[in-house]
C-alpha atoms as a PDB file:
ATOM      1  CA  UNK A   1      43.220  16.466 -14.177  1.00  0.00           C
ATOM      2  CA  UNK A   2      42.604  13.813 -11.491  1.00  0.00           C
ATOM      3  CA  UNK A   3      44.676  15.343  -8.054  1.00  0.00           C
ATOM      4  CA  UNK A   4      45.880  13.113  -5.421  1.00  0.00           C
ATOM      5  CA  UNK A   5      42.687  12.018  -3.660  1.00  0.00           C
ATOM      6  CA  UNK A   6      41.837  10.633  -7.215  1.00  0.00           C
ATOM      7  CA  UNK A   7      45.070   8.741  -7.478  1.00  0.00           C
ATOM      8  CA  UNK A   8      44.674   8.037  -4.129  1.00  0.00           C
ATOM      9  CA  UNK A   9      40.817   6.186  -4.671  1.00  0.00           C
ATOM     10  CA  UNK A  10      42.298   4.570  -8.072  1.00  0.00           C
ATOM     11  CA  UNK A  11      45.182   2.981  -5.435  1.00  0.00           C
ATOM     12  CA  UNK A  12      42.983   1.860  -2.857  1.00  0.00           C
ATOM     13  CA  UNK A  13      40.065   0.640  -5.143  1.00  0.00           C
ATOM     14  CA  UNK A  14      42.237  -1.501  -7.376  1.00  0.00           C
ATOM     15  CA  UNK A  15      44.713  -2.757  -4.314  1.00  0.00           C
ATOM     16  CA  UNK A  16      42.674  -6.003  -3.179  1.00  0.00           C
ATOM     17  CA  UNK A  17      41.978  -6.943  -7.407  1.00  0.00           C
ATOM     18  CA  UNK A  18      45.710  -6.880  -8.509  1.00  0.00           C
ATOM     19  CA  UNK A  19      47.726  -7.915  -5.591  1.00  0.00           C
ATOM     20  CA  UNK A  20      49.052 -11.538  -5.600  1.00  0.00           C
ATOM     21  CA  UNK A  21      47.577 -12.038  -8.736  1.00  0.00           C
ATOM     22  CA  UNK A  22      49.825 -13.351 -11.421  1.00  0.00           C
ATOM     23  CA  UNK A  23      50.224 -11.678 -14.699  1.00  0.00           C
ATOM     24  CA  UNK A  24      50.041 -13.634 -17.715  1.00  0.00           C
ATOM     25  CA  UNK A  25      50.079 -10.994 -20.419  1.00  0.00           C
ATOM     26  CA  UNK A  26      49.807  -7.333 -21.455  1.00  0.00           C
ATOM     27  CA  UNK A  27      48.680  -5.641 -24.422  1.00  0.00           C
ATOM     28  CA  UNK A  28      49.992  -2.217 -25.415  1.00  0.00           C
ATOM     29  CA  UNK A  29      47.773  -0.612 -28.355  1.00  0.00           C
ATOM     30  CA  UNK A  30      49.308   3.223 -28.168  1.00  0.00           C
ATOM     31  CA  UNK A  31      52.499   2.823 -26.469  1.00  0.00           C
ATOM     32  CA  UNK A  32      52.756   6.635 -27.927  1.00  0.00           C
ATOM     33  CA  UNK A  33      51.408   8.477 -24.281  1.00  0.00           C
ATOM     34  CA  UNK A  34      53.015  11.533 -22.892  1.00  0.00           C
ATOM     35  CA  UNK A  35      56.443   9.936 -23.006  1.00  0.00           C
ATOM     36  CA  UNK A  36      56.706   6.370 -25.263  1.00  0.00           C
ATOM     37  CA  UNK A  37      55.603   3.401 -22.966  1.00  0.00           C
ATOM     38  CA  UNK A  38      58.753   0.896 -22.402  1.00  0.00           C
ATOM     39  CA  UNK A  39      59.091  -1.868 -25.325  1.00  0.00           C
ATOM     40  CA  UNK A  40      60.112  -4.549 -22.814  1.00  0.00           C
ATOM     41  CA  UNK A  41      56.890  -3.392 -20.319  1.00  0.00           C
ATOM     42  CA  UNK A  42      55.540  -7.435 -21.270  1.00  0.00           C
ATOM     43  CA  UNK A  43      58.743  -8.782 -20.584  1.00  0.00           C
ATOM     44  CA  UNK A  44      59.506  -6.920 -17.500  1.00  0.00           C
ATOM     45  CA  UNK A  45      55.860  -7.650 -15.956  1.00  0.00           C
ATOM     46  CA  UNK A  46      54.672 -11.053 -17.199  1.00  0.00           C
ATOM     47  CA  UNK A  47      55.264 -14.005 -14.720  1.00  0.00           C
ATOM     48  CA  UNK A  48      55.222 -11.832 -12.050  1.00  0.00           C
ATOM     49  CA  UNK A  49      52.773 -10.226  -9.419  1.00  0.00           C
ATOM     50  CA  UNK A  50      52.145  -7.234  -8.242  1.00  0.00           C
ATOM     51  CA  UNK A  51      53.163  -7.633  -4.369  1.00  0.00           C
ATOM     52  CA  UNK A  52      52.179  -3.916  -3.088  1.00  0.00           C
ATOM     53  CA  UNK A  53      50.092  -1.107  -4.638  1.00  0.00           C
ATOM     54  CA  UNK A  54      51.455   2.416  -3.359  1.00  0.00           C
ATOM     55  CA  UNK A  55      51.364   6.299  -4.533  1.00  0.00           C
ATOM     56  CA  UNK A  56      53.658   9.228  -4.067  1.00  0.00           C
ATOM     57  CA  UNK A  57      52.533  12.762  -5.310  1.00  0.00           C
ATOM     58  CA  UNK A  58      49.794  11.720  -8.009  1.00  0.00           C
ATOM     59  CA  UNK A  59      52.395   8.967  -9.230  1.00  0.00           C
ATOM     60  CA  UNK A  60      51.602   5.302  -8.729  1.00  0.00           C
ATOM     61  CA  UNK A  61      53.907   2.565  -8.140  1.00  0.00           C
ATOM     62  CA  UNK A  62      52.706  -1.103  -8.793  1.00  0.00           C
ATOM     63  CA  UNK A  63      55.483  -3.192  -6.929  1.00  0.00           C
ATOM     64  CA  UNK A  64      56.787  -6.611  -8.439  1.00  0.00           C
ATOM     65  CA  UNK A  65      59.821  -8.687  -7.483  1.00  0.00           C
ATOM     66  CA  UNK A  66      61.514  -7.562 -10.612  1.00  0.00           C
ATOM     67  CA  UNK A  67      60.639  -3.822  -9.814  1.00  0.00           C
ATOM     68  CA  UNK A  68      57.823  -1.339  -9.856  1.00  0.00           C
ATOM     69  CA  UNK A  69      55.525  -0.103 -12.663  1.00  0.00           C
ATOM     70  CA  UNK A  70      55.651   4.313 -12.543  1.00  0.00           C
ATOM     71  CA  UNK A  71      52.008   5.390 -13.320  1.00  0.00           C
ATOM     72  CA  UNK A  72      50.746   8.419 -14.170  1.00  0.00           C
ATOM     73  CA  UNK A  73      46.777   9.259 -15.233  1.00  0.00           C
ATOM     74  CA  UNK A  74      47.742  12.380 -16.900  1.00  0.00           C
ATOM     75  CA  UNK A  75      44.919  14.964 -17.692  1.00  0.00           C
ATOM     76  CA  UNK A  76      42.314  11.994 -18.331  1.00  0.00           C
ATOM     77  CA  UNK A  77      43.741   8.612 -17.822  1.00  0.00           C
ATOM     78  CA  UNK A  78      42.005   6.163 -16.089  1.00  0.00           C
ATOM     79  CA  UNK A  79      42.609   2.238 -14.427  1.00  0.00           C
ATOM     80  CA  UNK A  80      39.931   0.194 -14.303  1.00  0.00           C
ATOM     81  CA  UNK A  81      39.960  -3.627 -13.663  1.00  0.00           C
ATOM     82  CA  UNK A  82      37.240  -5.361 -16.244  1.00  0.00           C
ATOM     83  CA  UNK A  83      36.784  -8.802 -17.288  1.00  0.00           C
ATOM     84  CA  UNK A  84      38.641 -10.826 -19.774  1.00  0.00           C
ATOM     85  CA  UNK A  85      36.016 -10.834 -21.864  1.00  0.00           C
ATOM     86  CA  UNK A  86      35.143  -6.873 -22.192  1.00  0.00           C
ATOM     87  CA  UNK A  87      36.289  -5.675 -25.236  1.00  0.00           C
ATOM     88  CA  UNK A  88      38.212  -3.026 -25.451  1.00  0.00           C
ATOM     89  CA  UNK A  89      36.968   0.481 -26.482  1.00  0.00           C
ATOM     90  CA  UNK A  90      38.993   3.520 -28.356  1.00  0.00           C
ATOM     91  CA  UNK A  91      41.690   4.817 -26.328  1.00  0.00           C
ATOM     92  CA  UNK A  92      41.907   1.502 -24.439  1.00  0.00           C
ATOM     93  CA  UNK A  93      45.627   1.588 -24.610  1.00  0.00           C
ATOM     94  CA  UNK A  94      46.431  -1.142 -22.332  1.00  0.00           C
ATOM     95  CA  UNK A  95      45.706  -4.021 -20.899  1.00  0.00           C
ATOM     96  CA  UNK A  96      47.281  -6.194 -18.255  1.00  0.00           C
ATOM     97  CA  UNK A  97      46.004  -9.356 -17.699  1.00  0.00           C
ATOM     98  CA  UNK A  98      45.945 -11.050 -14.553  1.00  0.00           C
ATOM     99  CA  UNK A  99      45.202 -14.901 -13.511  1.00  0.00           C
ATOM    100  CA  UNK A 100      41.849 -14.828 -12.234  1.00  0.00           C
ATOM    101  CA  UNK A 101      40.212 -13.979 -15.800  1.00  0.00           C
ATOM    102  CA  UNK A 102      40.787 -10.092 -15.259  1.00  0.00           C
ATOM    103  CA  UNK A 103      42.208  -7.048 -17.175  1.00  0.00           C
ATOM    104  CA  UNK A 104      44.030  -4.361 -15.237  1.00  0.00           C
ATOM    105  CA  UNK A 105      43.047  -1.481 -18.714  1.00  0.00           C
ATOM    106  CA  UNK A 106      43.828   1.910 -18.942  1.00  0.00           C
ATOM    107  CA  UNK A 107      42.078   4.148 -20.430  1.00  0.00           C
ATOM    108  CA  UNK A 108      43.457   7.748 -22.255  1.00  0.00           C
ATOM    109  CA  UNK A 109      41.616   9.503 -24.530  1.00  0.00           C
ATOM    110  CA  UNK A 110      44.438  12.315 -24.421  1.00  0.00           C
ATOM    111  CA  UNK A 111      47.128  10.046 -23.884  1.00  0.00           C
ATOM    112  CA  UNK A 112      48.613  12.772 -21.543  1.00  0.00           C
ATOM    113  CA  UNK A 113      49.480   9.943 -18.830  1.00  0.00           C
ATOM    114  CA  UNK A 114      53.029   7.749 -18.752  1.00  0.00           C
ATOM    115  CA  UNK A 115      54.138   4.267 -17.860  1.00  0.00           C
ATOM    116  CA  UNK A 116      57.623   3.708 -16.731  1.00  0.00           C
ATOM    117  CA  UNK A 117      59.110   0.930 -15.641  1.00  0.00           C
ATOM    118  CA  UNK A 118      62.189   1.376 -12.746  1.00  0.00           C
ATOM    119  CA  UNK A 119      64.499  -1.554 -11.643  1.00  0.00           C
ATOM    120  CA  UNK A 120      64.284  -2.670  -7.615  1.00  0.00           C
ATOM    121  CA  UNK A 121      64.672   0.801  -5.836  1.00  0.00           C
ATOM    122  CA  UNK A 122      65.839   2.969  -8.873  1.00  0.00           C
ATOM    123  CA  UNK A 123      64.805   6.520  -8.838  1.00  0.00           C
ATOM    124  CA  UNK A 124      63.223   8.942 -11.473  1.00  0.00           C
ATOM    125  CA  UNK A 125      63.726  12.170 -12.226  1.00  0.00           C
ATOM    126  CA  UNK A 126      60.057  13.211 -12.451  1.00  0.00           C
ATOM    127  CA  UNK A 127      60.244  12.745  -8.220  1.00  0.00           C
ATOM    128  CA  UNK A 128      63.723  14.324  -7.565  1.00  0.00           C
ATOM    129  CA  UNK A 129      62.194  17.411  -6.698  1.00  0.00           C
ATOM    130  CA  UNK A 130      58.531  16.489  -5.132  1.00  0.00           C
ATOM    131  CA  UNK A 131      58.181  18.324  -2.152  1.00  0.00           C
ATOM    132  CA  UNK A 132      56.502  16.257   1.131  1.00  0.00           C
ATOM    133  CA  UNK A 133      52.605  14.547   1.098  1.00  0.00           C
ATOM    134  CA  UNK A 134      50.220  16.554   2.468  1.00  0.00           C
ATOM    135  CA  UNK A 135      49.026  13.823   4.709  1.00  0.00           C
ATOM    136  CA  UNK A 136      52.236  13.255   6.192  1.00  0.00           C
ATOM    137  CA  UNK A 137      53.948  14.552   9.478  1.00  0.00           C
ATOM    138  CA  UNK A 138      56.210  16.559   7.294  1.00  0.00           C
ATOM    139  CA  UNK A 139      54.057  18.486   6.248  1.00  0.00           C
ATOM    140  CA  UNK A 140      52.514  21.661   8.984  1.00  0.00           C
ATOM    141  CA  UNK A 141      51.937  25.290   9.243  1.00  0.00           C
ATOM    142  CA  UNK A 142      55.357  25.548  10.944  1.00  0.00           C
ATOM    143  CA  UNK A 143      57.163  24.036   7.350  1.00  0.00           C
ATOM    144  CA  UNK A 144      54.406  26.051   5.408  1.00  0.00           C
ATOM    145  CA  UNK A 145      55.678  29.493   6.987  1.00  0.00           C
ATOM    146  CA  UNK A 146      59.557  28.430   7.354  1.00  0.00           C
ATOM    147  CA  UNK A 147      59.186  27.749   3.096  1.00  0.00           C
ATOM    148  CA  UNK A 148      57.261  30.710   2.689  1.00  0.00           C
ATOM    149  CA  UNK A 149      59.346  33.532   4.075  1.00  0.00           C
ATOM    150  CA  UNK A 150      61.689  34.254   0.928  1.00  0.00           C
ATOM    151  CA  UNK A 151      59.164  33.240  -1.498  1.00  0.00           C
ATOM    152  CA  UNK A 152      57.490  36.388  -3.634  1.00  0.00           C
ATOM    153  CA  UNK A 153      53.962  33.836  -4.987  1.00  0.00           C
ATOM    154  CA  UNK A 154      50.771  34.659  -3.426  1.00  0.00           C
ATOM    155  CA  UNK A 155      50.015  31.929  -1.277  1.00  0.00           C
ATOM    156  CA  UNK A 156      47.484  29.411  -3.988  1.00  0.00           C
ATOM    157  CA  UNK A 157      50.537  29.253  -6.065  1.00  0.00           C
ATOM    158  CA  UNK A 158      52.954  27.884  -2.888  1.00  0.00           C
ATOM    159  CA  UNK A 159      50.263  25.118  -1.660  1.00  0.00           C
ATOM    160  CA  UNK A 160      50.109  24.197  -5.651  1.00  0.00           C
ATOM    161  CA  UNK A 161      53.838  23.841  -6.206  1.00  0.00           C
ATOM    162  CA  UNK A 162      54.285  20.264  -6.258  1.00  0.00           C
ATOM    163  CA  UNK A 163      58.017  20.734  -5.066  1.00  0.00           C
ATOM    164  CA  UNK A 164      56.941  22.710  -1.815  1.00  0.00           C
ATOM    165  CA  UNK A 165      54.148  20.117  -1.254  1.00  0.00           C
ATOM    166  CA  UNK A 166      52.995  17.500  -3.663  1.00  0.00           C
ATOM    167  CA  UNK A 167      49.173  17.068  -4.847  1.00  0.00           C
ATOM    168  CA  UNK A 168      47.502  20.213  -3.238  1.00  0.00           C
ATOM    169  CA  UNK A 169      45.938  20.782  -6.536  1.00  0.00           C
ATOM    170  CA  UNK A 170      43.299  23.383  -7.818  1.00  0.00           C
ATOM    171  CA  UNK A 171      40.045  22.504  -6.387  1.00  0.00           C
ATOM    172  CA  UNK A 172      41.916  21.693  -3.228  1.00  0.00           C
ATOM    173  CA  UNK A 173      43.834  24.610  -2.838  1.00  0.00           C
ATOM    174  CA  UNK A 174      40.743  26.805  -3.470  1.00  0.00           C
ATOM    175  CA  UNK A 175      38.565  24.753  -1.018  1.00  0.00           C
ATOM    176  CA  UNK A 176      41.245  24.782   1.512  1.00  0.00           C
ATOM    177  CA  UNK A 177      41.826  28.740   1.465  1.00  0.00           C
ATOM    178  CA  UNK A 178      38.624  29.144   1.933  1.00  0.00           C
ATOM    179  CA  UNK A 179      38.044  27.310   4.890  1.00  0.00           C
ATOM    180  CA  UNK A 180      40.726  28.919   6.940  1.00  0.00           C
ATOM    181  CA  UNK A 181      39.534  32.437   6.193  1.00  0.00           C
ATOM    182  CA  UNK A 182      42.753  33.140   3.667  1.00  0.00           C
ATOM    183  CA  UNK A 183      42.413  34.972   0.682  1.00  0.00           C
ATOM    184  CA  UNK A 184      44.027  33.408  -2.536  1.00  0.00           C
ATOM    185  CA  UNK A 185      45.829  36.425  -3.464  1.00  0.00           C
ATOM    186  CA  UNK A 186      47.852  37.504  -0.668  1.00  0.00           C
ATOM    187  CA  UNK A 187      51.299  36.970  -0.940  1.00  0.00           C
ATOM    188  CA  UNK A 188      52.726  34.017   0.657  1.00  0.00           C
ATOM    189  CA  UNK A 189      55.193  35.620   3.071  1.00  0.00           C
ATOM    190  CA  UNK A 190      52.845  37.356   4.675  1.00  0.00           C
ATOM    191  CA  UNK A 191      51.111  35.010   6.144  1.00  0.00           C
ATOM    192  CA  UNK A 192      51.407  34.616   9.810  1.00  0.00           C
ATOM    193  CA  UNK A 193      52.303  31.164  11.432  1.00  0.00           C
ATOM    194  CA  UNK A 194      48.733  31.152  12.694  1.00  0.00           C
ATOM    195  CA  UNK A 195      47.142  30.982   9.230  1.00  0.00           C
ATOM    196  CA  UNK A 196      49.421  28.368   8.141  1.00  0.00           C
ATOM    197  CA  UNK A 197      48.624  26.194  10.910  1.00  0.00           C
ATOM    198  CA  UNK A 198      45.187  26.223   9.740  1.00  0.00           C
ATOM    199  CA  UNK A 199      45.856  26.214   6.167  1.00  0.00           C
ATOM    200  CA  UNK A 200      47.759  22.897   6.678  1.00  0.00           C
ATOM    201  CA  UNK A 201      45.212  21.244   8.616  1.00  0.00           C
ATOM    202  CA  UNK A 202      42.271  22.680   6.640  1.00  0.00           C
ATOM    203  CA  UNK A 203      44.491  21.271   3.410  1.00  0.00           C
ATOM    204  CA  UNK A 204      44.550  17.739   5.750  1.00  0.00           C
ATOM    205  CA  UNK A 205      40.890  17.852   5.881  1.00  0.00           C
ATOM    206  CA  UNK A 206      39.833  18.459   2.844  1.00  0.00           C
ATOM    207  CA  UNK A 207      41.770  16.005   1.155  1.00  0.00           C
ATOM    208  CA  UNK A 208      40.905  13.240   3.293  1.00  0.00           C
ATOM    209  CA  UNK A 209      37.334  14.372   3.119  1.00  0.00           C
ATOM    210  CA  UNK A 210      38.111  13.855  -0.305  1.00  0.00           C
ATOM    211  CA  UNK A 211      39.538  10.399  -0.641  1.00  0.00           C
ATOM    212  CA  UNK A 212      36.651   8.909   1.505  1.00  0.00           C
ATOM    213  CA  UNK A 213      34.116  10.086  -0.795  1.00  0.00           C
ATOM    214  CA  UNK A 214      35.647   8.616  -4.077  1.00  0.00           C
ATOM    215  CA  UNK A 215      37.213  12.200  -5.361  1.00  0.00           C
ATOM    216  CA  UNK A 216      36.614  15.200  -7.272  1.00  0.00           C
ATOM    217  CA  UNK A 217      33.782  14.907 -10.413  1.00  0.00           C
ATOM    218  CA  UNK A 218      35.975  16.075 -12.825  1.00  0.00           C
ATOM    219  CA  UNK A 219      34.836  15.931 -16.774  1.00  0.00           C
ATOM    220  CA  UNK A 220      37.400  13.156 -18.021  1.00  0.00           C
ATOM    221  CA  UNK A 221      38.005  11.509 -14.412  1.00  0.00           C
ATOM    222  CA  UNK A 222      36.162   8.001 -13.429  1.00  0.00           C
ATOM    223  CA  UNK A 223      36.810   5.885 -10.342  1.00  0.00           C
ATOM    224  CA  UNK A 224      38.217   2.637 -11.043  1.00  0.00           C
ATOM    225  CA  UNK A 225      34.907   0.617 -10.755  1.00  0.00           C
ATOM    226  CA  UNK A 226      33.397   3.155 -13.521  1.00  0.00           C
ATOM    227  CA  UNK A 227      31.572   5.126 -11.108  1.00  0.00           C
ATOM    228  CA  UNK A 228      32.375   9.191 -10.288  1.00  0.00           C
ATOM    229  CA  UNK A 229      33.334  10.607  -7.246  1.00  0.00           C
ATOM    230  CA  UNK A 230      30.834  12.560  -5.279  1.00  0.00           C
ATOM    231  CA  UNK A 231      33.307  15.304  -3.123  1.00  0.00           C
ATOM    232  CA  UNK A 232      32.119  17.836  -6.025  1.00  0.00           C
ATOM    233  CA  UNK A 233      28.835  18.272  -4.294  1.00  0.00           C
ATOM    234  CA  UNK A 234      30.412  19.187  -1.077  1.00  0.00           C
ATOM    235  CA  UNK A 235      32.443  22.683  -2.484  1.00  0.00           C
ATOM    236  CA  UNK A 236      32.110  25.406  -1.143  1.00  0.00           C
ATOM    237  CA  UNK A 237      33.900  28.208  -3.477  1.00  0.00           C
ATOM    238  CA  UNK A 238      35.321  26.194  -6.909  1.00  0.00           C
ATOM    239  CA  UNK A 239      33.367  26.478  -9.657  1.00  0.00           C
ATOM    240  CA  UNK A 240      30.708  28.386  -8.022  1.00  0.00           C
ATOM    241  CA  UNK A 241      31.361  32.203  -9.612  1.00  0.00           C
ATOM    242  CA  UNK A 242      28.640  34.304  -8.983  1.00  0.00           C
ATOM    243  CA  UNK A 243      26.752  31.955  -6.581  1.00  0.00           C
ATOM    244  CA  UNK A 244      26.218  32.702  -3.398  1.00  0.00           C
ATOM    245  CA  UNK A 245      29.150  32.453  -0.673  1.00  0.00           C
ATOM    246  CA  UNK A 246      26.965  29.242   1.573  1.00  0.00           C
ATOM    247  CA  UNK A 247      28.676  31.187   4.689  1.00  0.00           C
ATOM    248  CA  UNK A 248      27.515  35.216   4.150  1.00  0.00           C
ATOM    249  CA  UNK A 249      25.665  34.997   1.238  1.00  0.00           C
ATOM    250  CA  UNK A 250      28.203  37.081  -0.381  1.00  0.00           C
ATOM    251  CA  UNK A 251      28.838  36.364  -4.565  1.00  0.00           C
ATOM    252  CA  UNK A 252      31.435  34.149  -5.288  1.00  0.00           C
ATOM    253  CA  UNK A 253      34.644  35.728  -7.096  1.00  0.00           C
ATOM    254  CA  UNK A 254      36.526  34.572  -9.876  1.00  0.00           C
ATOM    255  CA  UNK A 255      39.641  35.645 -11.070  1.00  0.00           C
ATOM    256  CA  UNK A 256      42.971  34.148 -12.776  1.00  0.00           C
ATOM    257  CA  UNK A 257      45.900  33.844 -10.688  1.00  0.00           C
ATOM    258  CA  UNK A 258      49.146  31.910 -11.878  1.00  0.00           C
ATOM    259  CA  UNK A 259      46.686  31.124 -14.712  1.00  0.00           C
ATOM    260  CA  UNK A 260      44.182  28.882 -13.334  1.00  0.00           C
ATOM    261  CA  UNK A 261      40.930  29.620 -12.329  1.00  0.00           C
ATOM    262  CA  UNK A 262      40.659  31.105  -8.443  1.00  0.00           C
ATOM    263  CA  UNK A 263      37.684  31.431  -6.596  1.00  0.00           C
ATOM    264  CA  UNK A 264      36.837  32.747  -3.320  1.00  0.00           C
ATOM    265  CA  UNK A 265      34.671  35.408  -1.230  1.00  0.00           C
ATOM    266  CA  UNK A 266      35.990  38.658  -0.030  1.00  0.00           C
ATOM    267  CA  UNK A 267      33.782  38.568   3.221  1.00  0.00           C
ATOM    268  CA  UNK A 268      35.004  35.089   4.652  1.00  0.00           C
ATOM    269  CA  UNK A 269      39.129  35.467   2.991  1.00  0.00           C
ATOM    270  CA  UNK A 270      40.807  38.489   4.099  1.00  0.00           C
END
């Protein structure tokens, strides 16, 4: 599933092709996605432009005068601008056309994602409960530790609960763990402050590291311009059972915890 430095390339990489541009029509082919695309999407988008470009968890919000267009990518979605003349391909679902002889098309092949559309500042109830962005000032090892003290989850499952923190996904909480010594299993309340100061920042680093080189290579998951991320060469623990740890040399371990896949060394997490 793309995670938020995914979302977070799609936003900046399409930003300076869809904003100010006019839209002059849109195309829905399988309005049936996770939850049925709105009938009056055309109407509520054509005329318009799209006047800012912004995310919050792995949601993005394409901002007219009118109101803002709630995107989701799902497990496998995909945005892509292409020209007007590109036709499209199966699972194209749909296309919004914009006034310099561009499509704004996403792609789904397991139509997991969503499009909503929310009047002026309206809220949704799909980000009623989203916890703080990683990124932001909100979010430290002193809130980390505060949150954690009544909470019985070993501490992968608090980073990954998108209403204690949003976007801290798999590969990103496994990275993360590792690089501030912290073994995936432990339970989250007892962690000292200490850790969770450099959990946070190590969770800071790694996602930025993250957005600045295009995001994760996942299976289903292209940047906008068609191209794949390139963060996957830089892990150190996911996806690497068996290998050796690149710190001690130690095997990587694998095991299942809140049923997703958890890996990690028992030399460098204690």
């Amino acid at each position: 599933m793309p995670e938020l430095p995914e979302v977070e390339t799609t936003r900046i990489g399409l930003t300076p092709h869809v904003i100010k541009k006019k839209i002059t029509k849109v195309i829905v082919r399988q309005p049936n996605l996770r939850w049925l695309v709105p009938s009056d999407l055309e109407n509520s988008l054509v005329g318009s432009s799209f006047e800012q470009l912004t995310r919050r968890g792995k949601y993005l919000f394409f901002h007219t005068e009118r109101g803002r267009m709630m995107v989701h990518l799902g497990m496998s979605g995909s945005l892509r601008i292409v020209p007007v003349e590109l036709d499209p391909r199966t699972h194209d679902h749909i296309d919004i056309y914009l006034d310099d002889a561009v499509i704004l098309r996403y792609h789904d092949p397991r139509r997991f994602g969503s499009f909503f559309w929310l009047e002026s500042d309206e809220g949704h109830k799909l980000l009623s409960n989203l916890g703080p962005e990683p990124l932001s000032s909100d979010f430290d090892g002193k809130y980390l530790f505060e949150i954690s003290k009544k909470r019985k989850v070993t501490v992968k499952s608090l980073v990954m609960n998108s209403t204690v923190v949003v976007g801290v996904g798999n590969i990103y909480a496994n990275e993360s763990l590792f690089l501030s010594g912290i073994n995936p299993n432990i339970k989250a309340s007892r962690v000292s402050k200490k850790r969770y100061d450099r959990l946070a920042n190590q969770i800071k680093k790694v996602l930025r590291a993250s957005i600045r080189s295009g995001g994760t290579t996942l299976r289903d998951f292209v940047r906008e311009d068609g191209n794949p991320g390139y963060f996957k060469q830089r892990l150190f623990v996911y996806g690497r059972s068996g290998y050796p740890c690149k710190v001690c040399e130690s095997p990587i371990k694998q095991k299942r915890i809140n049923n997703r896949s958890t890996f990690f060394c028992r030399t460098c997490q204690s």
